[in-house]
C-alpha atoms as a PDB file:
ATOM      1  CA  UNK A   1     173.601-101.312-148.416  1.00  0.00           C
ATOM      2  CA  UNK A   2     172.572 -97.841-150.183  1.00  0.00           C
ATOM      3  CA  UNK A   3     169.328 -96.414-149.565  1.00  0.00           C
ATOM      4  CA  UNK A   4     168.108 -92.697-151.022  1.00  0.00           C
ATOM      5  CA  UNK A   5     166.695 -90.883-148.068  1.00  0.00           C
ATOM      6  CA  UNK A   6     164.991 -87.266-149.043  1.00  0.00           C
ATOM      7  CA  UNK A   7     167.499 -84.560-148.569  1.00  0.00           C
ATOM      8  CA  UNK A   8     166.888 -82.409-145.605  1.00  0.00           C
ATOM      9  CA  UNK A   9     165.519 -84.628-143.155  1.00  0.00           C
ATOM     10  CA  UNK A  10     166.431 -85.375-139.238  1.00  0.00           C
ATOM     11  CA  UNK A  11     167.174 -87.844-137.219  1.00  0.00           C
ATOM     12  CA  UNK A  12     165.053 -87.925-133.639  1.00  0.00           C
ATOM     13  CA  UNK A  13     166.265 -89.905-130.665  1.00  0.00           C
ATOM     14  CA  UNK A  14     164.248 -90.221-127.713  1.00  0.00           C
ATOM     15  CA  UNK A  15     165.250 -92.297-125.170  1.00  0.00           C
ATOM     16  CA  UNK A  16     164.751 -93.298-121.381  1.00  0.00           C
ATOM     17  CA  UNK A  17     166.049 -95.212-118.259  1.00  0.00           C
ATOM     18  CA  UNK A  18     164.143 -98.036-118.616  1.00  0.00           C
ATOM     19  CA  UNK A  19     161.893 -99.100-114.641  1.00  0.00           C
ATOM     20  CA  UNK A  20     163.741 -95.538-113.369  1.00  0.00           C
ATOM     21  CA  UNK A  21     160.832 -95.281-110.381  1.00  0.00           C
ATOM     22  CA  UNK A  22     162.517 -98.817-109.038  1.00  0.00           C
ATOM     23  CA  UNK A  23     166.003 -96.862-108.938  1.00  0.00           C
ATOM     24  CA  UNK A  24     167.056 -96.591-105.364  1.00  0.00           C
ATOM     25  CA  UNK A  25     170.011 -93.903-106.299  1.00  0.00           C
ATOM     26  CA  UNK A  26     167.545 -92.508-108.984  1.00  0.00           C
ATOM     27  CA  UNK A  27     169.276 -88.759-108.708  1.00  0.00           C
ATOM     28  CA  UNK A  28     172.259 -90.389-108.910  1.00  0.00           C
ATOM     29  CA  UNK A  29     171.521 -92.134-112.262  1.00  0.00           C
ATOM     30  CA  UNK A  30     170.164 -89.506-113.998  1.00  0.00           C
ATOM     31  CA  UNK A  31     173.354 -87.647-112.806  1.00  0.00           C
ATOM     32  CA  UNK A  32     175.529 -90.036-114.667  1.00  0.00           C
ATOM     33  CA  UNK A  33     173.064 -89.333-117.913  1.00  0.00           C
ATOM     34  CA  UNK A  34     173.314 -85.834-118.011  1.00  0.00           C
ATOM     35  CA  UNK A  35     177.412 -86.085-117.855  1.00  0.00           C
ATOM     36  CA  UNK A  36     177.317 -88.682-120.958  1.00  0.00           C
ATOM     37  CA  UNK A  37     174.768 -86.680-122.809  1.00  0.00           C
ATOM     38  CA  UNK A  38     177.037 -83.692-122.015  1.00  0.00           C
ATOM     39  CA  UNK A  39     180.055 -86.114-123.247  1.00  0.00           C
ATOM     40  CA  UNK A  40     178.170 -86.869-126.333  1.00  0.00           C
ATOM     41  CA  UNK A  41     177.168 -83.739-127.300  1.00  0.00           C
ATOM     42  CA  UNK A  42     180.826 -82.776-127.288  1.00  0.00           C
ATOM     43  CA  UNK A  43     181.873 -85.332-129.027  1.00  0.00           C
ATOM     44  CA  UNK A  44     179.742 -85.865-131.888  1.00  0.00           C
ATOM     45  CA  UNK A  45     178.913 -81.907-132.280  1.00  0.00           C
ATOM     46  CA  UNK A  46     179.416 -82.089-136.218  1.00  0.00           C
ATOM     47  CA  UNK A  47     176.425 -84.580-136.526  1.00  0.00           C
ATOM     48  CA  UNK A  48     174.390 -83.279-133.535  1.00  0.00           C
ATOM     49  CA  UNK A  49     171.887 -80.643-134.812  1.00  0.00           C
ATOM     50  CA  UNK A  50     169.841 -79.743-131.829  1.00  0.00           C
ATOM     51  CA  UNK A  51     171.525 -80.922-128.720  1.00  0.00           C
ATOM     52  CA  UNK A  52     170.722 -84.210-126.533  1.00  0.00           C
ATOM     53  CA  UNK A  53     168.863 -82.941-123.426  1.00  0.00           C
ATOM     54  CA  UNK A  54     167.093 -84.294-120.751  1.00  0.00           C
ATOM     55  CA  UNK A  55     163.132 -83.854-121.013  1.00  0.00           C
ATOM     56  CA  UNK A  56     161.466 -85.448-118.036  1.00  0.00           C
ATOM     57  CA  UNK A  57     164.101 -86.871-115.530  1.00  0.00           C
ATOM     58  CA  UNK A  58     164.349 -89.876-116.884  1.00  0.00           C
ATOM     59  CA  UNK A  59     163.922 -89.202-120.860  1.00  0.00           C
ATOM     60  CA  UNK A  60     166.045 -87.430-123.000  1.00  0.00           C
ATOM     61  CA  UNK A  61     165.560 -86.655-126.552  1.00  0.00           C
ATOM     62  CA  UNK A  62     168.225 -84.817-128.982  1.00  0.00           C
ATOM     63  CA  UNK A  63     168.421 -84.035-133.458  1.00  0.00           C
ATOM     64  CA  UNK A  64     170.964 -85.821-135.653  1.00  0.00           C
ATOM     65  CA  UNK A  65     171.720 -83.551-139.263  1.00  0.00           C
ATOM     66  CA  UNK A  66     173.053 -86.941-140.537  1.00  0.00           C
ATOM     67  CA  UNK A  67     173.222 -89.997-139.521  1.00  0.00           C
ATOM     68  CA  UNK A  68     177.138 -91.183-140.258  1.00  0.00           C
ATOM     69  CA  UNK A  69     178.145 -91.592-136.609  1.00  0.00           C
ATOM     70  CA  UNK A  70     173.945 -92.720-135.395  1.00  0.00           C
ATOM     71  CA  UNK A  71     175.250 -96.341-134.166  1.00  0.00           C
ATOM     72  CA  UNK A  72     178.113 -94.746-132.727  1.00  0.00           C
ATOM     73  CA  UNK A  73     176.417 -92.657-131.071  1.00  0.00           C
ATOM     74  CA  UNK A  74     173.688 -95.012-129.668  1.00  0.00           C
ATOM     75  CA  UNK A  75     176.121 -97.765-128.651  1.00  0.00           C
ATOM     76  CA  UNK A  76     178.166 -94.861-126.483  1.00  0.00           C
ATOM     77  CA  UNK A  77     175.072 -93.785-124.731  1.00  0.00           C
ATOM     78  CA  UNK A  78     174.545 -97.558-123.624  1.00  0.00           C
ATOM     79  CA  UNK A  79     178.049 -98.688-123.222  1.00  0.00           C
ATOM     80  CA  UNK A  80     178.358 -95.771-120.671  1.00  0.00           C
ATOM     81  CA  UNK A  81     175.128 -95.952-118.485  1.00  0.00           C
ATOM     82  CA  UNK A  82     175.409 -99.897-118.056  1.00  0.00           C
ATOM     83  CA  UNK A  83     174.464-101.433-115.798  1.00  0.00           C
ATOM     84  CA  UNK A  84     171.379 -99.365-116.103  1.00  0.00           C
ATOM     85  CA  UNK A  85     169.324-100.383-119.278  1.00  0.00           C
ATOM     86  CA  UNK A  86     167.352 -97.527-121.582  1.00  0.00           C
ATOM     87  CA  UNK A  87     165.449 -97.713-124.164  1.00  0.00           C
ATOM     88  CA  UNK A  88     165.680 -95.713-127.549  1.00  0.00           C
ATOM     89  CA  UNK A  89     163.590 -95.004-130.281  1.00  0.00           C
ATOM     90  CA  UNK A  90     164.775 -93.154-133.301  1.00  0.00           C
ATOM     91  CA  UNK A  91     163.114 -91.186-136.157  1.00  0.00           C
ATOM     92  CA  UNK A  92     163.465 -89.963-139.332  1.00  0.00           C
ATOM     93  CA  UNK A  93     161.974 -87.259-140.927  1.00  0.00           C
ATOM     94  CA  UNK A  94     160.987 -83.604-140.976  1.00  0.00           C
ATOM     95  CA  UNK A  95     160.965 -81.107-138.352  1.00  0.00           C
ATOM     96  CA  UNK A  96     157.969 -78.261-138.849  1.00  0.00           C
ATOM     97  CA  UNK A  97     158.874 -75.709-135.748  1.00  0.00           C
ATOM     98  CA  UNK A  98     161.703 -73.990-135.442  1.00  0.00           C
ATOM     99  CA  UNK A  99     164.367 -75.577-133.739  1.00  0.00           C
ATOM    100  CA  UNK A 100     167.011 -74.635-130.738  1.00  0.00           C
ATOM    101  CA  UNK A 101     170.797 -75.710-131.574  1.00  0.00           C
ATOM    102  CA  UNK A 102     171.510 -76.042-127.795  1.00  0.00           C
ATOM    103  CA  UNK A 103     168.463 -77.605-126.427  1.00  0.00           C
ATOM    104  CA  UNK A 104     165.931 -80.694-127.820  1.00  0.00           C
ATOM    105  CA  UNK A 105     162.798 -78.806-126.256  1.00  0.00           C
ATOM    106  CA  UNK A 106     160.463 -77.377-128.607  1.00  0.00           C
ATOM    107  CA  UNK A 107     160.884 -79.279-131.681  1.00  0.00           C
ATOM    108  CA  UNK A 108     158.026 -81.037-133.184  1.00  0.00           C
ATOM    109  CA  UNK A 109     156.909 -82.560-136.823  1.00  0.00           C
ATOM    110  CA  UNK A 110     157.323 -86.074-138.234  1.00  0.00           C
ATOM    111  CA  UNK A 111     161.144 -87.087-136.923  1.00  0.00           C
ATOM    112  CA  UNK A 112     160.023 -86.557-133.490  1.00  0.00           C
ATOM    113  CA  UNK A 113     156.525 -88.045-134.102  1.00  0.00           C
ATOM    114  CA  UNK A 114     158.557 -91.132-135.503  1.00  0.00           C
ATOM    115  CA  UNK A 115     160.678 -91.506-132.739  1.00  0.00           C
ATOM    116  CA  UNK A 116     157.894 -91.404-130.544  1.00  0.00           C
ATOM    117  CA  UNK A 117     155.757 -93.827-132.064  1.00  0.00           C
ATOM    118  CA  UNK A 118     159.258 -95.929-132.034  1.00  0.00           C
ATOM    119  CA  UNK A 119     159.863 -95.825-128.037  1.00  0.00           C
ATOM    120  CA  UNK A 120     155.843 -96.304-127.143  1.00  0.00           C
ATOM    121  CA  UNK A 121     156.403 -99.433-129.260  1.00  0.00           C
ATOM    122  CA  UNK A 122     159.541-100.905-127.405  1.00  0.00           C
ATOM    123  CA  UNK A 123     156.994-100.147-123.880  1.00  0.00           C
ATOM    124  CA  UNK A 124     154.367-101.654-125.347  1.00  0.00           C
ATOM    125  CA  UNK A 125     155.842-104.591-125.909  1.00  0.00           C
ATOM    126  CA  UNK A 126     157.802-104.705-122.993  1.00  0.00           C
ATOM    127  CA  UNK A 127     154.243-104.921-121.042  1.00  0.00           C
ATOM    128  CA  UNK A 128     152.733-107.423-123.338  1.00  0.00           C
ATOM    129  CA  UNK A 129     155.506-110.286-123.867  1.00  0.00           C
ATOM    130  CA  UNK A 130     157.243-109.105-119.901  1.00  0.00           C
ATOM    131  CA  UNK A 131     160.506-109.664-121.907  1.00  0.00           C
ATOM    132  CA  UNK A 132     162.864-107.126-123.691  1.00  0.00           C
ATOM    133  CA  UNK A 133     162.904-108.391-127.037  1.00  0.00           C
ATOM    134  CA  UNK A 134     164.879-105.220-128.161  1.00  0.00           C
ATOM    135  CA  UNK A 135     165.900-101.849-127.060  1.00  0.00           C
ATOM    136  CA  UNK A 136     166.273 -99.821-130.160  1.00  0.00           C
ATOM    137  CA  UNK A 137     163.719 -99.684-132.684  1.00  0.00           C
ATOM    138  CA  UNK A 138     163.756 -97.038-135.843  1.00  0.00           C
ATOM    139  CA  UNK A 139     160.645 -95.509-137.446  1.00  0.00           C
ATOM    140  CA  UNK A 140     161.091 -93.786-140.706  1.00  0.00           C
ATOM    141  CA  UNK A 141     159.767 -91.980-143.645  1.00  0.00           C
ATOM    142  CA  UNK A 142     156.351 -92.944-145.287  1.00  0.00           C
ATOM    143  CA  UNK A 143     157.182 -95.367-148.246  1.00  0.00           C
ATOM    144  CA  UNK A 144     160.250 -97.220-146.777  1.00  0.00           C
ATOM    145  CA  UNK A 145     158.101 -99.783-144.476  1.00  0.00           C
ATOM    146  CA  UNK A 146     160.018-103.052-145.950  1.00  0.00           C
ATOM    147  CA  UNK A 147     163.375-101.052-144.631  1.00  0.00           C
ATOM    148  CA  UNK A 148     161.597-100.057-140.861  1.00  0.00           C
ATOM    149  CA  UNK A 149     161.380-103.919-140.678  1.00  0.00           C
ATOM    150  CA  UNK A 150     164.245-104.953-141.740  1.00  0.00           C
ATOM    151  CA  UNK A 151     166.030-102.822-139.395  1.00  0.00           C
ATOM    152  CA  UNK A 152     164.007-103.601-136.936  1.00  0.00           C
ATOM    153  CA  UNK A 153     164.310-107.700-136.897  1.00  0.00           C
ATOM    154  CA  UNK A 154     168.163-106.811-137.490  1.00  0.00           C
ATOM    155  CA  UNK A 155     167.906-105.061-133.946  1.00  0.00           C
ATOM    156  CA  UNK A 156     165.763-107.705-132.361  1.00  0.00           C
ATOM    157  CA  UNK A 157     168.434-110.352-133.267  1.00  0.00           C
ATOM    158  CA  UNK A 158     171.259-108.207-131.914  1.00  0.00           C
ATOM    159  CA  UNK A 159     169.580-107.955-128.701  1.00  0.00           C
ATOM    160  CA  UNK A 160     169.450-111.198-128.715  1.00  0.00           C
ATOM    161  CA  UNK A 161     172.736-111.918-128.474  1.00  0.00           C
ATOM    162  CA  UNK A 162     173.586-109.103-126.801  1.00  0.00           C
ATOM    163  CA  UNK A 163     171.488-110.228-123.153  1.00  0.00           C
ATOM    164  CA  UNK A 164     173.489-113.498-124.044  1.00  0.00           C
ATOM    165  CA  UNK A 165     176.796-112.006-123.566  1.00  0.00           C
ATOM    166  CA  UNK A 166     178.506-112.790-119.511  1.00  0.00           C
ATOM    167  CA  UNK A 167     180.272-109.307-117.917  1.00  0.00           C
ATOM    168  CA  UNK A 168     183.669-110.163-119.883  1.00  0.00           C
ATOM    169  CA  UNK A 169     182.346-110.955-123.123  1.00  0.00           C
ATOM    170  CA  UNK A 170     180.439-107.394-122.535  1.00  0.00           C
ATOM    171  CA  UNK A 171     183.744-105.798-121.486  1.00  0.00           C
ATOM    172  CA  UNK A 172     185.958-107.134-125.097  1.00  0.00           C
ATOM    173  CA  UNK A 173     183.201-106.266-127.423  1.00  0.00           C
ATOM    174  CA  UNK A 174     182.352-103.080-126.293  1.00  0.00           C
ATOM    175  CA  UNK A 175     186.122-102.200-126.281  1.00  0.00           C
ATOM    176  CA  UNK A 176     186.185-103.613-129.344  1.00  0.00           C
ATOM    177  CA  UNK A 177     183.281-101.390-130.806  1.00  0.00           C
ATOM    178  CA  UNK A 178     184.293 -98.199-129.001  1.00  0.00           C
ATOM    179  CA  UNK A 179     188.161 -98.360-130.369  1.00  0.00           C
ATOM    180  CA  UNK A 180     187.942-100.282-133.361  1.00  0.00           C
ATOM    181  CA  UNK A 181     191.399-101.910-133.647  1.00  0.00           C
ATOM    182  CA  UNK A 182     192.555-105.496-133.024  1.00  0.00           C
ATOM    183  CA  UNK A 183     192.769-108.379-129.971  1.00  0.00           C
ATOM    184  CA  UNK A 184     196.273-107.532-129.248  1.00  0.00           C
ATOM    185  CA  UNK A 185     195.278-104.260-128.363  1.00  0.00           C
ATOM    186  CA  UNK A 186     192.044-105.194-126.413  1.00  0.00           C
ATOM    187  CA  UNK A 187     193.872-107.870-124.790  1.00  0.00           C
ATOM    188  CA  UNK A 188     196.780-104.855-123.375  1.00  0.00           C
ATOM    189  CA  UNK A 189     193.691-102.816-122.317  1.00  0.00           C
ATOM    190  CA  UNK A 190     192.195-104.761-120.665  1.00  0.00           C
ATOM    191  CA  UNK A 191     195.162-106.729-119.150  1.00  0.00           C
ATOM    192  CA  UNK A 192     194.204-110.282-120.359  1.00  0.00           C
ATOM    193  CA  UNK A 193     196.161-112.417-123.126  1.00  0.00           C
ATOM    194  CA  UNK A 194     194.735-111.955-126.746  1.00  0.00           C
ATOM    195  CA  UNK A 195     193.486-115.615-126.727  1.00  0.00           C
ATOM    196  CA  UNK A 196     191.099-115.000-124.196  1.00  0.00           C
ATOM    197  CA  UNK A 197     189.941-112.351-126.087  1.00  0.00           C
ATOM    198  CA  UNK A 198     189.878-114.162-129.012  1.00  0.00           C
ATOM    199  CA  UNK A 199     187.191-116.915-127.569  1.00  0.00           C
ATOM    200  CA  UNK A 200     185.381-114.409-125.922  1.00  0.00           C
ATOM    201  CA  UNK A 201     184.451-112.860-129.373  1.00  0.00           C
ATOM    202  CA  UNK A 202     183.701-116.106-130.918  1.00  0.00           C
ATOM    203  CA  UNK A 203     181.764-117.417-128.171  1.00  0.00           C
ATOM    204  CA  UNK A 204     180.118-113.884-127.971  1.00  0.00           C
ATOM    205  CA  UNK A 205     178.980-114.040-131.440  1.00  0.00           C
ATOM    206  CA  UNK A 206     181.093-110.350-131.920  1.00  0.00           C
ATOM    207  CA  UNK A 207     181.616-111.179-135.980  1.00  0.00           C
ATOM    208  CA  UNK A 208     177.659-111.171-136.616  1.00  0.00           C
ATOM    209  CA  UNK A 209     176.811-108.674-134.141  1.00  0.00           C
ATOM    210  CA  UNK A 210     179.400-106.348-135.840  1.00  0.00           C
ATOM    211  CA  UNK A 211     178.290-106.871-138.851  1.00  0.00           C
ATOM    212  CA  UNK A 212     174.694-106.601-138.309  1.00  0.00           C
ATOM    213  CA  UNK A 213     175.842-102.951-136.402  1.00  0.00           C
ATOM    214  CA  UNK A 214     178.071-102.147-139.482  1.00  0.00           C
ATOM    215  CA  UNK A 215     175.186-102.761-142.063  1.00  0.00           C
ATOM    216  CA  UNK A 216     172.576-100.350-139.798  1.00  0.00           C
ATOM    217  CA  UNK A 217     175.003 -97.754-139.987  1.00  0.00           C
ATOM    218  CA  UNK A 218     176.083 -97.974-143.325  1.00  0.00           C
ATOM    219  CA  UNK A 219     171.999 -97.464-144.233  1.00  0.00           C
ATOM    220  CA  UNK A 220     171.809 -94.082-142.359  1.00  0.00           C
ATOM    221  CA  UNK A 221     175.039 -92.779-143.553  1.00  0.00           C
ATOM    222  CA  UNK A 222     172.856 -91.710-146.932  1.00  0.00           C
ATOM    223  CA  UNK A 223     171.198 -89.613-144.536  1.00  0.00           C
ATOM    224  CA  UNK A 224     172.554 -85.882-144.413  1.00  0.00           C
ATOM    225  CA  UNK A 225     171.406 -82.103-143.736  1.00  0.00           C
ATOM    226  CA  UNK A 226     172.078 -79.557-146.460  1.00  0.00           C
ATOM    227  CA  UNK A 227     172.614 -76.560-144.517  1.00  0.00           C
ATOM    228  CA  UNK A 228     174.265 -78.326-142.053  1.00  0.00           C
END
């Protein structure tokens, strides 16, 4: 799927720990986030424009200049503070204040008012339905609302099957995502045979999860920074 995004615009992230105040080792967590943020930041430094950060204790916020590695990204941060759940909301557009390459503080204008409006939604519902329908949810430009909600269901559905998945099927598929090879080698990682990984994919519904993951990050590959 191709979409033409505007040149020049961002990518906001704002996420947090999702029921943080019922944490018993709350320090502890947010410990943890501020390592894989750090991680992250490293890692992904050639798409990172302003630098994830943590705002409030339990929300952090950071600036993509494209959005090639975005699913990457947001699959890392959640693969590596599991067990403890978050919630992200994401948006694209235009940033109107100067911004600080090392630290997401500051920064304001429609990518951050996006994402935002994005992660207020996610609460919202949260406290109406008292279920977690989904945990990502993108906001974007003016003029693309048929692609906001087709992103959106796609993430809804993927959550779906996602809280559906038991603590193995978890543990193959997000191998599988993070290394992106084949069973055999899953199998050796983990140290169980590559038919049990093989049924744990199938039964996990891994081929239409990946694919839905593949198609959301294919759409914000279009998007990219000029002077980045």
């Amino acid at each position: 799927m191709s979409v033409n995004f505007p040149f020049n615009t961002y990518i906001a992230i704002i996420g947090d720990i999702k029921a943080s105040k019922k944490l018993s080792d709350r320090s502890e967590v947010q410990k943890k986030l501020n390592n894989v943020l750090s991680d992250i930041n490293d890692k992904y430094k050639n798409d990172i424009y302003s630098k994830f950060t943590i705002t409030l204790g339990d929300e952090f916020q950071g600036l993509l200049c494209n959005g090639k590695s975005i699913m990457s990204i947001l699959s890392e941060i959640e693969r590596r503070v599991y067990p403890i759940k978050i919630r992200i909301g994401v948006g694209i557009g235009g940033i109107t204040t100067d911004i600080n390459r090392d630290i997401s503080i500051g920064a304001d204008g429609p990518a951050y008012y996006n994402a935002r409006k994005a992660i207020n939604y996610l609460k919202e519902d949260e406290r109406k339905k008292q279920t977690n329908p989904a945990d990502i949810r993108f906001e974007i430009l003016d003029g693309y609302d048929e692609l906001t909600m087709l992103l959106n269901t796609t993430l809804t559905l993927m959550t779906v099957i996602k809280e559906a998945w038991t603590e193995r099927q978890r543990e193959i598929i997000w191998d599988m995502l993070e290394h992106q090879d084949n069973q055999i080698e899953v199998a050796k990682r983990i140290g169980i045979t590559q038919p049990t990984v093989q049924k744990s994919l199938s039964k996990g519904k891994y081929y239409a999860y990946k694919e839905a993951y593949d198609t959301i990050g294919q759409v914000f590959k279009e998007i990219r920074r000029r002077d980045a």
